[in-house]
C-alpha atoms as a PDB file:
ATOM      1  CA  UNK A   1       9.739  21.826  -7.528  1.00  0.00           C
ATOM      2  CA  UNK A   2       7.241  19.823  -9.574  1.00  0.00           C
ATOM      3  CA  UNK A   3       3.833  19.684  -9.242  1.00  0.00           C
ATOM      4  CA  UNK A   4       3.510  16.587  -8.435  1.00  0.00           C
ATOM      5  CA  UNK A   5       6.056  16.827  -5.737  1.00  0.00           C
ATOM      6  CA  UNK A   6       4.068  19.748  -4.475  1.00  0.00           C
ATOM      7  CA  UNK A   7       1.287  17.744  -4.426  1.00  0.00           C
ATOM      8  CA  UNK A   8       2.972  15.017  -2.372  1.00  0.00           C
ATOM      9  CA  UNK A   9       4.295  17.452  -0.244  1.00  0.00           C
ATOM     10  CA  UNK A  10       0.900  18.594   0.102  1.00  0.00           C
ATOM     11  CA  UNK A  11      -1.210  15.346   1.020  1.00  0.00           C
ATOM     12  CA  UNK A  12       1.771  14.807   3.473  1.00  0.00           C
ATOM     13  CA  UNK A  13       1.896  17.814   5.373  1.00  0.00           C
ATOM     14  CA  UNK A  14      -2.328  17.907   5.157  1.00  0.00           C
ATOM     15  CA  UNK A  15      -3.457  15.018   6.840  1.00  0.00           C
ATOM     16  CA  UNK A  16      -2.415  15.359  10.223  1.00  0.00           C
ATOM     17  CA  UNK A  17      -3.311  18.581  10.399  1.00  0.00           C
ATOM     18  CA  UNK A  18      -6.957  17.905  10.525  1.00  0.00           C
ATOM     19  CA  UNK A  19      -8.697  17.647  13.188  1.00  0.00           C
ATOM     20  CA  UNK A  20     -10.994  14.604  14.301  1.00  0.00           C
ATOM     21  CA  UNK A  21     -14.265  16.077  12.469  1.00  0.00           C
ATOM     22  CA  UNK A  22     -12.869  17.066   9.672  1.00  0.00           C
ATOM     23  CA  UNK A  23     -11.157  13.668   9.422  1.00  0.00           C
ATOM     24  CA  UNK A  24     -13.948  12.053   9.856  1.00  0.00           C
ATOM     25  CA  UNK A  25     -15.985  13.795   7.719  1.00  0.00           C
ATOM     26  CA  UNK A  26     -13.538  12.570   4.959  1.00  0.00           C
ATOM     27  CA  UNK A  27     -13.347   8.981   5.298  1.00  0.00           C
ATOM     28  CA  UNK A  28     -17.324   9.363   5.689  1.00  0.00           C
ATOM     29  CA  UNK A  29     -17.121  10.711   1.594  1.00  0.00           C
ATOM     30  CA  UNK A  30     -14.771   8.357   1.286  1.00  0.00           C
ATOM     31  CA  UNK A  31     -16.612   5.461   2.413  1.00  0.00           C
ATOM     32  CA  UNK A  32     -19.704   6.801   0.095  1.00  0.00           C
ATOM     33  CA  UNK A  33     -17.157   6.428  -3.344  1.00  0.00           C
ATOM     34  CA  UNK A  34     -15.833   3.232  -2.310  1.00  0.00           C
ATOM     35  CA  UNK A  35     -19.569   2.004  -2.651  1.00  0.00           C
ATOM     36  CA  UNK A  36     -20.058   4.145  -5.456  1.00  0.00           C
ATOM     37  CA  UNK A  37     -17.188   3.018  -7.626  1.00  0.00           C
ATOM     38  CA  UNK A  38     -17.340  -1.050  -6.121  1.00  0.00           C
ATOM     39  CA  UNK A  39     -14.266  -0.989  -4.731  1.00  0.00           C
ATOM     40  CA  UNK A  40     -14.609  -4.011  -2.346  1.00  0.00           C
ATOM     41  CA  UNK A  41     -15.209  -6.377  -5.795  1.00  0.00           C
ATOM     42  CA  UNK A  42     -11.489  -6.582  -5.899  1.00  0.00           C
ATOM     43  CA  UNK A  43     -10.076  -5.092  -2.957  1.00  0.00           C
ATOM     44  CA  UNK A  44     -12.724  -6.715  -0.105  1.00  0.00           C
ATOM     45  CA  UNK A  45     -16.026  -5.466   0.949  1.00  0.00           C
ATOM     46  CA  UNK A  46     -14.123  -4.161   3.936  1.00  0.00           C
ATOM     47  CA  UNK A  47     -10.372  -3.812   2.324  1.00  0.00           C
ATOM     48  CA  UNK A  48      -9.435  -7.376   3.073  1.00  0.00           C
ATOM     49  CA  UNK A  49      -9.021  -8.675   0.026  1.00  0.00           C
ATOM     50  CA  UNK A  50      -9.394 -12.466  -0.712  1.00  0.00           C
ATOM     51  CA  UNK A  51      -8.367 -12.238  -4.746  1.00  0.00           C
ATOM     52  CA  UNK A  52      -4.393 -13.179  -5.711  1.00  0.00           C
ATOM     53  CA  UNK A  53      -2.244 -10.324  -6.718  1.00  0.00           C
ATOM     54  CA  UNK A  54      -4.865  -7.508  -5.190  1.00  0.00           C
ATOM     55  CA  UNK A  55      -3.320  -5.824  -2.273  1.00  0.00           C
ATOM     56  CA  UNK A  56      -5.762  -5.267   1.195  1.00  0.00           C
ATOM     57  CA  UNK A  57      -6.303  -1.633   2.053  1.00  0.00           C
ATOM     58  CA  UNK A  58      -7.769  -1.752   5.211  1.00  0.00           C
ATOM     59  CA  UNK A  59      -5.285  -0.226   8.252  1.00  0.00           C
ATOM     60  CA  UNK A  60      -3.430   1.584   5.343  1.00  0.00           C
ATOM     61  CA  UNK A  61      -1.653   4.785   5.702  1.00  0.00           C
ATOM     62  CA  UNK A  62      -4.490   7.403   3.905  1.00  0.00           C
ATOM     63  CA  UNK A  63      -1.440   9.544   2.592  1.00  0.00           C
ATOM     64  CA  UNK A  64      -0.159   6.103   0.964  1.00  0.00           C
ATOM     65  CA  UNK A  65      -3.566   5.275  -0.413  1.00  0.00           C
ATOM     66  CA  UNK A  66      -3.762   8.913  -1.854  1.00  0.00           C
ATOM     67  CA  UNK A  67      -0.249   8.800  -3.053  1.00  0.00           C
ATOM     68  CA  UNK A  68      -0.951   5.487  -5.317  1.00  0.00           C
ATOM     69  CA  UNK A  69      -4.616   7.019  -6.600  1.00  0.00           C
ATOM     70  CA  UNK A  70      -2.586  10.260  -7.633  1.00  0.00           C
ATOM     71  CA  UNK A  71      -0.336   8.154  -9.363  1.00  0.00           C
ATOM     72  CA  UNK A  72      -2.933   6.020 -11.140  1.00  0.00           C
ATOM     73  CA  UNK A  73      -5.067   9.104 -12.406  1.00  0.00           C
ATOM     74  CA  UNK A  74      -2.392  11.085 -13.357  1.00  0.00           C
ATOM     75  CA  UNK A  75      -0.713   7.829 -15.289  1.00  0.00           C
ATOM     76  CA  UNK A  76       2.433   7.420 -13.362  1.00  0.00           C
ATOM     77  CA  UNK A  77       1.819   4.241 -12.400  1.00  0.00           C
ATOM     78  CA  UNK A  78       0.429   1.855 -14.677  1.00  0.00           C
ATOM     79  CA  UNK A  79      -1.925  -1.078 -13.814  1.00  0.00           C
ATOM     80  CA  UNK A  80      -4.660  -1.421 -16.189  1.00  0.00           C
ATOM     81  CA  UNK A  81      -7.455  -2.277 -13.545  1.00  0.00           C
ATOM     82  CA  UNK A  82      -7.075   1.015 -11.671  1.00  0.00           C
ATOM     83  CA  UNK A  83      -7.248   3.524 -14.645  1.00  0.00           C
ATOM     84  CA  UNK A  84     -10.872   3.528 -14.876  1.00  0.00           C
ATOM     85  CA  UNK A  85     -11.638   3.544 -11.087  1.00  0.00           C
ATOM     86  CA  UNK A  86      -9.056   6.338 -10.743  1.00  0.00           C
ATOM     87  CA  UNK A  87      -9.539   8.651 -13.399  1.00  0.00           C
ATOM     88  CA  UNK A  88     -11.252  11.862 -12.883  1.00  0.00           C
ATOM     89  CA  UNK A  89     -10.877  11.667  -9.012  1.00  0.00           C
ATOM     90  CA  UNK A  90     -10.430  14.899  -7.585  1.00  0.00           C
ATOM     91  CA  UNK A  91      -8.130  15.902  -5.517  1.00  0.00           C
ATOM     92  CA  UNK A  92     -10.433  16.097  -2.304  1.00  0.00           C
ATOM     93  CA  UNK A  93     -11.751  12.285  -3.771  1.00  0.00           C
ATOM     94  CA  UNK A  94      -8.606  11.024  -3.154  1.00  0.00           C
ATOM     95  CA  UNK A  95      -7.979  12.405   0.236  1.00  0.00           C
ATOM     96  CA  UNK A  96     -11.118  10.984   0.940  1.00  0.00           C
ATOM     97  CA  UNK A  97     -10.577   7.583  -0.453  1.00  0.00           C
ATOM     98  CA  UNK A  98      -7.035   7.821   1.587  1.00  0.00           C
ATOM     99  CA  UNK A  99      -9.275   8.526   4.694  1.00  0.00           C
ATOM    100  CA  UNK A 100     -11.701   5.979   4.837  1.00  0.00           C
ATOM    101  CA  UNK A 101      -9.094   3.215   3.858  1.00  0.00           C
ATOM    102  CA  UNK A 102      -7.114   4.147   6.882  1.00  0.00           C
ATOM    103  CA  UNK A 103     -10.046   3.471   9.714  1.00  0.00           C
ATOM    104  CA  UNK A 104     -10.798  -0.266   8.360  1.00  0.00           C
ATOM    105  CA  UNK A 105      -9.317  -2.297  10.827  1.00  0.00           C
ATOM    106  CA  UNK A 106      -6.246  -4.481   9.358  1.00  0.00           C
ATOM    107  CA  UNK A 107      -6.300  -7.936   8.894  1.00  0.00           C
ATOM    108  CA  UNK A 108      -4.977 -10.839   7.404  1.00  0.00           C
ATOM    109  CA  UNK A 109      -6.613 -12.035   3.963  1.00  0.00           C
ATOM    110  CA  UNK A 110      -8.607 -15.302   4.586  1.00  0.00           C
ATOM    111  CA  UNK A 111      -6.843 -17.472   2.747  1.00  0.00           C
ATOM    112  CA  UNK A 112      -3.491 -16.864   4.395  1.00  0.00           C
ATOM    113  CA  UNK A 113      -1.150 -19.850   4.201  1.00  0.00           C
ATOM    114  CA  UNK A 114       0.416 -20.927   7.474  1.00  0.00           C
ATOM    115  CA  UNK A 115       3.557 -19.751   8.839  1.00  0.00           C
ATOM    116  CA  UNK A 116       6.455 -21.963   7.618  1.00  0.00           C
ATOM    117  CA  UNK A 117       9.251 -21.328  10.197  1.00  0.00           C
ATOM    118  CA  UNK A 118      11.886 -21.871   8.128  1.00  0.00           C
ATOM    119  CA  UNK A 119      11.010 -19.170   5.565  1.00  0.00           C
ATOM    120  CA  UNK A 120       9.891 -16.769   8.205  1.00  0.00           C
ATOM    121  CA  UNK A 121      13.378 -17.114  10.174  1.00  0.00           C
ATOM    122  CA  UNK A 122      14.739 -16.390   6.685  1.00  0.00           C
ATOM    123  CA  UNK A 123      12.847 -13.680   5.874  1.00  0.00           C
ATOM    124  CA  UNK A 124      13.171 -11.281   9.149  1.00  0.00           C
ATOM    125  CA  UNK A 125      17.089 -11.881   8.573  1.00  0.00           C
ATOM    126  CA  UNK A 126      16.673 -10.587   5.132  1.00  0.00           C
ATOM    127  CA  UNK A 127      14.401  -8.095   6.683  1.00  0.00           C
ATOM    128  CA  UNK A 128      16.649  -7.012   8.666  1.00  0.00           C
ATOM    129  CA  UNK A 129      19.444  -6.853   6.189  1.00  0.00           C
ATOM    130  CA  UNK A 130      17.507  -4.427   4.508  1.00  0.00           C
ATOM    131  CA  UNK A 131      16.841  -2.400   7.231  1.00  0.00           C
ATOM    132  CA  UNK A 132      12.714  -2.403   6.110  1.00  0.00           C
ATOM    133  CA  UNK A 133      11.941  -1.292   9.214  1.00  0.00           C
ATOM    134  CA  UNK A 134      13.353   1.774   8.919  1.00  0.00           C
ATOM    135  CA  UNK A 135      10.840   3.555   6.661  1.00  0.00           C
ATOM    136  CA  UNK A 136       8.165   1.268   7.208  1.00  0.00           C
ATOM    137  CA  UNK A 137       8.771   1.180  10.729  1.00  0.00           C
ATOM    138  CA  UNK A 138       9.913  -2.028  12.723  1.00  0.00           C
ATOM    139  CA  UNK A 139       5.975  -3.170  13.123  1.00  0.00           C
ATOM    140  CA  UNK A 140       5.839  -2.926   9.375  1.00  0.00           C
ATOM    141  CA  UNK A 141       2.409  -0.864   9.673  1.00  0.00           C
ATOM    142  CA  UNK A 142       4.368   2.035   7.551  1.00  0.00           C
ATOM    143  CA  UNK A 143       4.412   5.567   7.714  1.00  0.00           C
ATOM    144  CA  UNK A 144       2.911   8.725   6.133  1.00  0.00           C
ATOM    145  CA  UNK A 145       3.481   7.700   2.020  1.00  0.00           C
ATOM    146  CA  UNK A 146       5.401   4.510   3.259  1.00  0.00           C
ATOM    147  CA  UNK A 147       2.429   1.667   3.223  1.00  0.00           C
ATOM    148  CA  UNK A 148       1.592  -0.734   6.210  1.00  0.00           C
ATOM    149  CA  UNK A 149       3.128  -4.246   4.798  1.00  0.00           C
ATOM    150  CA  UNK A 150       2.721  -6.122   7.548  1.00  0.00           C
ATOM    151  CA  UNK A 151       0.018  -8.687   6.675  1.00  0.00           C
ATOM    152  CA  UNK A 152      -0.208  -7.937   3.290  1.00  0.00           C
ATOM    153  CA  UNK A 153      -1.281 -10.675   0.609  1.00  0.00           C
ATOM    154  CA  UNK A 154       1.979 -12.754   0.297  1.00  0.00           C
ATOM    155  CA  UNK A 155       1.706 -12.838  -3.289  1.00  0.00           C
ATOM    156  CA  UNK A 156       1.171  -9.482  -3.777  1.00  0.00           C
ATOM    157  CA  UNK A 157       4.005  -8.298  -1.582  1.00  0.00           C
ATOM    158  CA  UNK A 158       5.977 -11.080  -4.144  1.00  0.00           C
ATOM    159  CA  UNK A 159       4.936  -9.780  -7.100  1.00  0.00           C
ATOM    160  CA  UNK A 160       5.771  -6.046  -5.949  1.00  0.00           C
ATOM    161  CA  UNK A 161       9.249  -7.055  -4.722  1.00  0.00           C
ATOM    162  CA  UNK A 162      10.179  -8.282  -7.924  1.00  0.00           C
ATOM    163  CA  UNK A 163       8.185  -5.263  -9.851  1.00  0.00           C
ATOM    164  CA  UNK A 164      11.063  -3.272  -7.825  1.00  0.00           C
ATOM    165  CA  UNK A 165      14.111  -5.558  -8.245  1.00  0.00           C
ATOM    166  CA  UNK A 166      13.487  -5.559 -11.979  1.00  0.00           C
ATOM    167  CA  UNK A 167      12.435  -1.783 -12.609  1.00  0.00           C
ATOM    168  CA  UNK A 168       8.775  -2.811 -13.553  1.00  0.00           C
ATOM    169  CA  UNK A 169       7.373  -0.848 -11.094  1.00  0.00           C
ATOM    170  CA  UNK A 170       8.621   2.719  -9.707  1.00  0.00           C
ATOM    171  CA  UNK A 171       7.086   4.987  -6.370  1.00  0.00           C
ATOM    172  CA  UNK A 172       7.522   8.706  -6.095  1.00  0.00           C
ATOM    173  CA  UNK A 173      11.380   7.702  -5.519  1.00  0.00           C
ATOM    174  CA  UNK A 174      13.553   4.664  -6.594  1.00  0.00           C
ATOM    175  CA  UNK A 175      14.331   3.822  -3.153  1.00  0.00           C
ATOM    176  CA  UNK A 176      12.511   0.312  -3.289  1.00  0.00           C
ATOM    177  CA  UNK A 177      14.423  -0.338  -6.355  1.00  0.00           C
ATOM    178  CA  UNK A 178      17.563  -0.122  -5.178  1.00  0.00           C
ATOM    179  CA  UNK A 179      16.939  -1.852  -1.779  1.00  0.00           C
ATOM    180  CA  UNK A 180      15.423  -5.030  -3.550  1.00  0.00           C
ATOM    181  CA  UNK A 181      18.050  -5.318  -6.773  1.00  0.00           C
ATOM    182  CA  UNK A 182      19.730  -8.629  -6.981  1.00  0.00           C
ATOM    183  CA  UNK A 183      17.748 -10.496  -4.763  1.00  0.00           C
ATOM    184  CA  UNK A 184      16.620 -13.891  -6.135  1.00  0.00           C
ATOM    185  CA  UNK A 185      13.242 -15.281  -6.607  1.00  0.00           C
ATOM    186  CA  UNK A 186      13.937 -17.431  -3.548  1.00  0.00           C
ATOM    187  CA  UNK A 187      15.099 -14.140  -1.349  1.00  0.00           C
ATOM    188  CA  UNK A 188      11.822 -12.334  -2.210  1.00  0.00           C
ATOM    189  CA  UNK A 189       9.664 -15.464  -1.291  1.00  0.00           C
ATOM    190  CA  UNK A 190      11.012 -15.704   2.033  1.00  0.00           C
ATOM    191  CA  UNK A 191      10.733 -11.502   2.642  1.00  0.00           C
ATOM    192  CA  UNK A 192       7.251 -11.734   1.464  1.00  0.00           C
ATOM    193  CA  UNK A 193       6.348 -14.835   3.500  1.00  0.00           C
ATOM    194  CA  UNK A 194       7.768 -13.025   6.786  1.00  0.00           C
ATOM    195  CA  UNK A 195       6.154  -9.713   6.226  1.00  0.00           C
ATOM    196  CA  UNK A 196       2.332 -11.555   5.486  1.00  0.00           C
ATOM    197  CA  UNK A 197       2.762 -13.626   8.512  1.00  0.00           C
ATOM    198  CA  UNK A 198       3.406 -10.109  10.445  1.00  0.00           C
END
Protein backbone atom coordinates (compact mmCIF):
# COMPACT_ATOMS: atom_id res chain seq x y z
CA UNK A 1 0.00 0.00 0.00
CA UNK A 2 1.25 3.52 -0.70
CA UNK A 3 1.66 6.11 1.51
CA UNK A 4 -0.50 8.17 0.31
CA UNK A 5 -3.20 5.61 0.28
CA UNK A 6 -2.33 5.03 3.88
CA UNK A 7 -2.77 8.38 4.45
CA UNK A 8 -6.23 8.46 2.88
CA UNK A 9 -7.07 5.54 4.60
CA UNK A 10 -6.03 7.31 7.55
CA UNK A 11 -7.97 10.79 7.43
CA UNK A 12 -10.95 8.43 6.54
CA UNK A 13 -11.04 6.09 9.22
CA UNK A 14 -9.87 9.25 11.78
CA UNK A 15 -12.49 11.62 11.66
CA UNK A 16 -15.37 10.01 12.97
CA UNK A 17 -13.69 8.61 15.51
CA UNK A 18 -13.32 11.76 17.44
CA UNK A 19 -15.29 12.75 19.75
CA UNK A 20 -17.24 16.20 19.97
CA UNK A 21 -14.24 18.07 21.90
CA UNK A 22 -11.72 16.90 20.16
CA UNK A 23 -13.61 17.81 16.98
CA UNK A 24 -14.17 20.85 17.98
CA UNK A 25 -11.05 21.67 19.15
CA UNK A 26 -9.91 21.11 15.48
CA UNK A 27 -12.05 23.17 13.43
CA UNK A 28 -11.30 25.85 16.32
CA UNK A 29 -7.25 25.59 14.86
CA UNK A 30 -8.70 25.37 11.86
CA UNK A 31 -10.70 28.38 11.88
CA UNK A 32 -7.40 30.28 13.38
CA UNK A 33 -5.29 29.23 9.79
CA UNK A 34 -8.06 30.06 7.63
CA UNK A 35 -7.56 33.71 9.04
CA UNK A 36 -4.03 33.24 9.14
CA UNK A 37 -3.43 32.19 5.57
CA UNK A 38 -6.71 34.60 4.06
CA UNK A 39 -8.52 31.99 2.92
CA UNK A 40 -11.96 33.73 2.60
CA UNK A 41 -10.14 36.30 -0.22
CA UNK A 42 -10.99 33.65 -2.70
CA UNK A 43 -13.00 31.11 -1.16
CA UNK A 44 -15.61 33.61 1.01
CA UNK A 45 -15.12 35.11 4.34
CA UNK A 46 -17.38 32.31 5.48
CA UNK A 47 -16.69 29.56 2.52
CA UNK A 48 -19.33 30.97 0.24
CA UNK A 49 -17.53 32.04 -2.37
CA UNK A 50 -18.75 34.85 -4.75
CA UNK A 51 -15.50 34.67 -7.35
CA UNK A 52 -16.05 32.44 -10.87
CA UNK A 53 -14.25 29.20 -11.05
CA UNK A 54 -13.52 29.12 -6.97
CA UNK A 55 -15.44 26.36 -5.42
CA UNK A 56 -17.51 27.21 -1.77
CA UNK A 57 -16.27 25.17 1.14
CA UNK A 58 -18.64 25.77 3.63
CA UNK A 59 -20.96 22.38 4.57
CA UNK A 60 -18.03 20.37 2.97
CA UNK A 61 -17.11 16.94 3.93
CA UNK A 62 -13.66 17.75 6.29
CA UNK A 63 -12.16 14.34 4.98
CA UNK A 64 -12.82 15.85 1.32
CA UNK A 65 -11.33 19.19 2.22
CA UNK A 66 -8.25 17.30 3.73
CA UNK A 67 -8.09 14.94 0.86
CA UNK A 68 -7.72 17.98 -1.83
CA UNK A 69 -5.06 20.00 0.67
CA UNK A 70 -3.01 16.61 0.78
CA UNK A 71 -3.13 16.57 -2.75
CA UNK A 72 -2.15 20.19 -3.32
CA UNK A 73 0.93 20.08 -0.85
CA UNK A 74 2.13 16.99 -1.84
CA UNK A 75 1.73 18.13 -5.79
CA UNK A 76 -0.79 15.67 -6.98
CA UNK A 77 -3.06 17.97 -7.96
CA UNK A 78 -2.05 20.94 -9.69
CA UNK A 79 -3.73 24.41 -9.51
CA UNK A 80 -1.32 27.12 -9.25
CA UNK A 81 -3.33 29.28 -6.65
CA UNK A 82 -3.32 26.57 -3.97
CA UNK A 83 0.47 25.66 -3.94
CA UNK A 84 1.47 28.43 -1.81
CA UNK A 85 -1.51 28.30 0.64
CA UNK A 86 -0.96 24.53 0.86
CA UNK A 87 2.53 23.92 1.14
CA UNK A 88 4.10 23.08 4.35
CA UNK A 89 0.69 22.22 6.02
CA UNK A 90 1.03 19.58 8.39
CA UNK A 91 -0.70 16.84 8.63
CA UNK A 92 -2.76 17.86 11.85
CA UNK A 93 -3.17 21.53 9.66
CA UNK A 94 -5.02 19.85 7.29
CA UNK A 95 -7.29 17.88 9.48
CA UNK A 96 -7.90 21.02 10.96
CA UNK A 97 -8.58 23.02 7.90
CA UNK A 98 -10.94 19.83 6.91
CA UNK A 99 -12.68 20.50 10.33
CA UNK A 100 -13.55 23.91 10.41
CA UNK A 101 -14.71 23.87 6.66
CA UNK A 102 -17.20 21.24 7.56
CA UNK A 103 -19.25 23.36 10.45
CA UNK A 104 -19.84 26.54 8.02
CA UNK A 105 -23.25 26.26 7.19
CA UNK A 106 -23.81 25.59 3.24
CA UNK A 107 -25.16 27.90 1.00
CA UNK A 108 -25.68 29.02 -2.30
CA UNK A 109 -23.05 31.63 -3.78
CA UNK A 110 -24.78 35.08 -4.14
CA UNK A 111 -24.73 35.46 -7.47
CA UNK A 112 -26.54 32.25 -8.33
CA UNK A 113 -28.41 32.41 -11.63
CA UNK A 114 -32.03 31.32 -11.53
CA UNK A 115 -33.27 27.96 -12.07
CA UNK A 116 -34.02 27.40 -15.80
CA UNK A 117 -36.47 24.42 -15.82
CA UNK A 118 -35.60 23.16 -18.85
CA UNK A 119 -31.91 22.58 -18.05
CA UNK A 120 -32.65 21.42 -14.57
CA UNK A 121 -35.24 18.66 -15.91
CA UNK A 122 -32.27 17.81 -18.14
CA UNK A 123 -29.80 17.67 -15.80
CA UNK A 124 -31.39 15.31 -12.89
CA UNK A 125 -32.09 12.84 -15.97
CA UNK A 126 -28.47 12.97 -16.74
CA UNK A 127 -28.00 12.82 -13.06
CA UNK A 128 -29.61 10.08 -12.79
CA UNK A 129 -28.08 8.33 -15.71
CA UNK A 130 -25.02 8.56 -13.96
CA UNK A 131 -26.12 7.28 -10.94
CA UNK A 132 -24.27 10.60 -8.97
CA UNK A 133 -26.13 9.91 -6.22
CA UNK A 134 -24.65 6.96 -5.45
CA UNK A 135 -21.30 8.14 -4.02
CA UNK A 136 -22.32 11.50 -3.43
CA UNK A 137 -25.44 10.46 -2.02
CA UNK A 138 -28.97 11.26 -3.57
CA UNK A 139 -29.01 14.88 -1.60
CA UNK A 140 -25.73 15.51 -3.32
CA UNK A 141 -24.17 16.73 0.17
CA UNK A 142 -21.38 13.81 -0.45
CA UNK A 143 -19.74 11.52 1.69
CA UNK A 144 -16.49 10.94 3.65
CA UNK A 145 -13.71 11.90 0.55
CA UNK A 146 -16.78 12.25 -1.87
CA UNK A 147 -17.52 16.29 -1.72
CA UNK A 148 -21.04 17.90 -1.05
CA UNK A 149 -21.98 19.22 -4.80
CA UNK A 150 -25.13 20.21 -4.22
CA UNK A 151 -25.09 24.03 -4.51
CA UNK A 152 -21.84 24.34 -5.69
CA UNK A 153 -20.75 27.37 -8.03
CA UNK A 154 -22.27 26.28 -11.43
CA UNK A 155 -19.26 27.19 -13.18
CA UNK A 156 -17.04 25.56 -11.13
CA UNK A 157 -18.90 22.28 -11.05
CA UNK A 158 -18.61 23.02 -15.24
CA UNK A 159 -15.25 23.52 -15.37
CA UNK A 160 -14.51 20.32 -13.10
CA UNK A 161 -16.82 18.12 -15.20
CA UNK A 162 -14.97 18.78 -18.17
CA UNK A 163 -11.40 18.72 -16.16
CA UNK A 164 -12.72 14.92 -15.72
CA UNK A 165 -14.21 14.15 -19.17
CA UNK A 166 -10.95 15.30 -20.73
CA UNK A 167 -8.29 13.82 -18.19
CA UNK A 168 -7.20 17.40 -17.02
CA UNK A 169 -7.95 16.77 -13.71
CA UNK A 170 -7.58 13.32 -11.67
CA UNK A 171 -8.88 12.43 -7.65
CA UNK A 172 -7.33 9.70 -5.59
CA UNK A 173 -9.17 7.33 -8.27
CA UNK A 174 -10.29 7.81 -11.96
CA UNK A 175 -13.76 7.13 -11.14
CA UNK A 176 -15.02 10.74 -12.15
CA UNK A 177 -13.21 10.27 -15.31
CA UNK A 178 -14.78 7.56 -16.52
CA UNK A 179 -18.35 8.50 -15.37
CA UNK A 180 -18.15 11.97 -17.23
CA UNK A 181 -16.19 10.77 -20.70
CA UNK A 182 -18.06 11.63 -23.79
CA UNK A 183 -20.41 13.90 -22.51
CA UNK A 184 -20.73 17.15 -24.52
CA UNK A 185 -20.29 20.66 -23.49
CA UNK A 186 -24.08 20.93 -23.59
CA UNK A 187 -24.51 17.58 -21.23
CA UNK A 188 -22.15 19.06 -18.59
CA UNK A 189 -24.02 22.50 -18.61
CA UNK A 190 -27.21 21.03 -17.86
CA UNK A 191 -25.53 18.47 -14.90
CA UNK A 192 -23.90 21.45 -13.49
CA UNK A 193 -26.96 23.72 -13.69
CA UNK A 194 -29.10 20.91 -11.80
CA UNK A 195 -26.60 20.14 -9.14
CA UNK A 196 -26.07 24.31 -8.24
CA UNK A 197 -29.73 24.75 -8.15
CA UNK A 198 -29.71 21.69 -5.48
Amino acid sequence: MTGLRVLLLGLALMAPALPAAAQGDAAARGAALVAERNCGVCHGERGISAMPGIPSLAGQQAEFVALQLVLFREGLRDVPAMQAPADGLTDQQVEDLGAYVATLPHAPPPDRAPRDAGAFEAGAALAGQLRCGVCHLPALTGQNQVPHIAGQREDYLAETLKAYRDSKRHGSDTQMNGVVQGLSDAQIAQIAHYVAQR
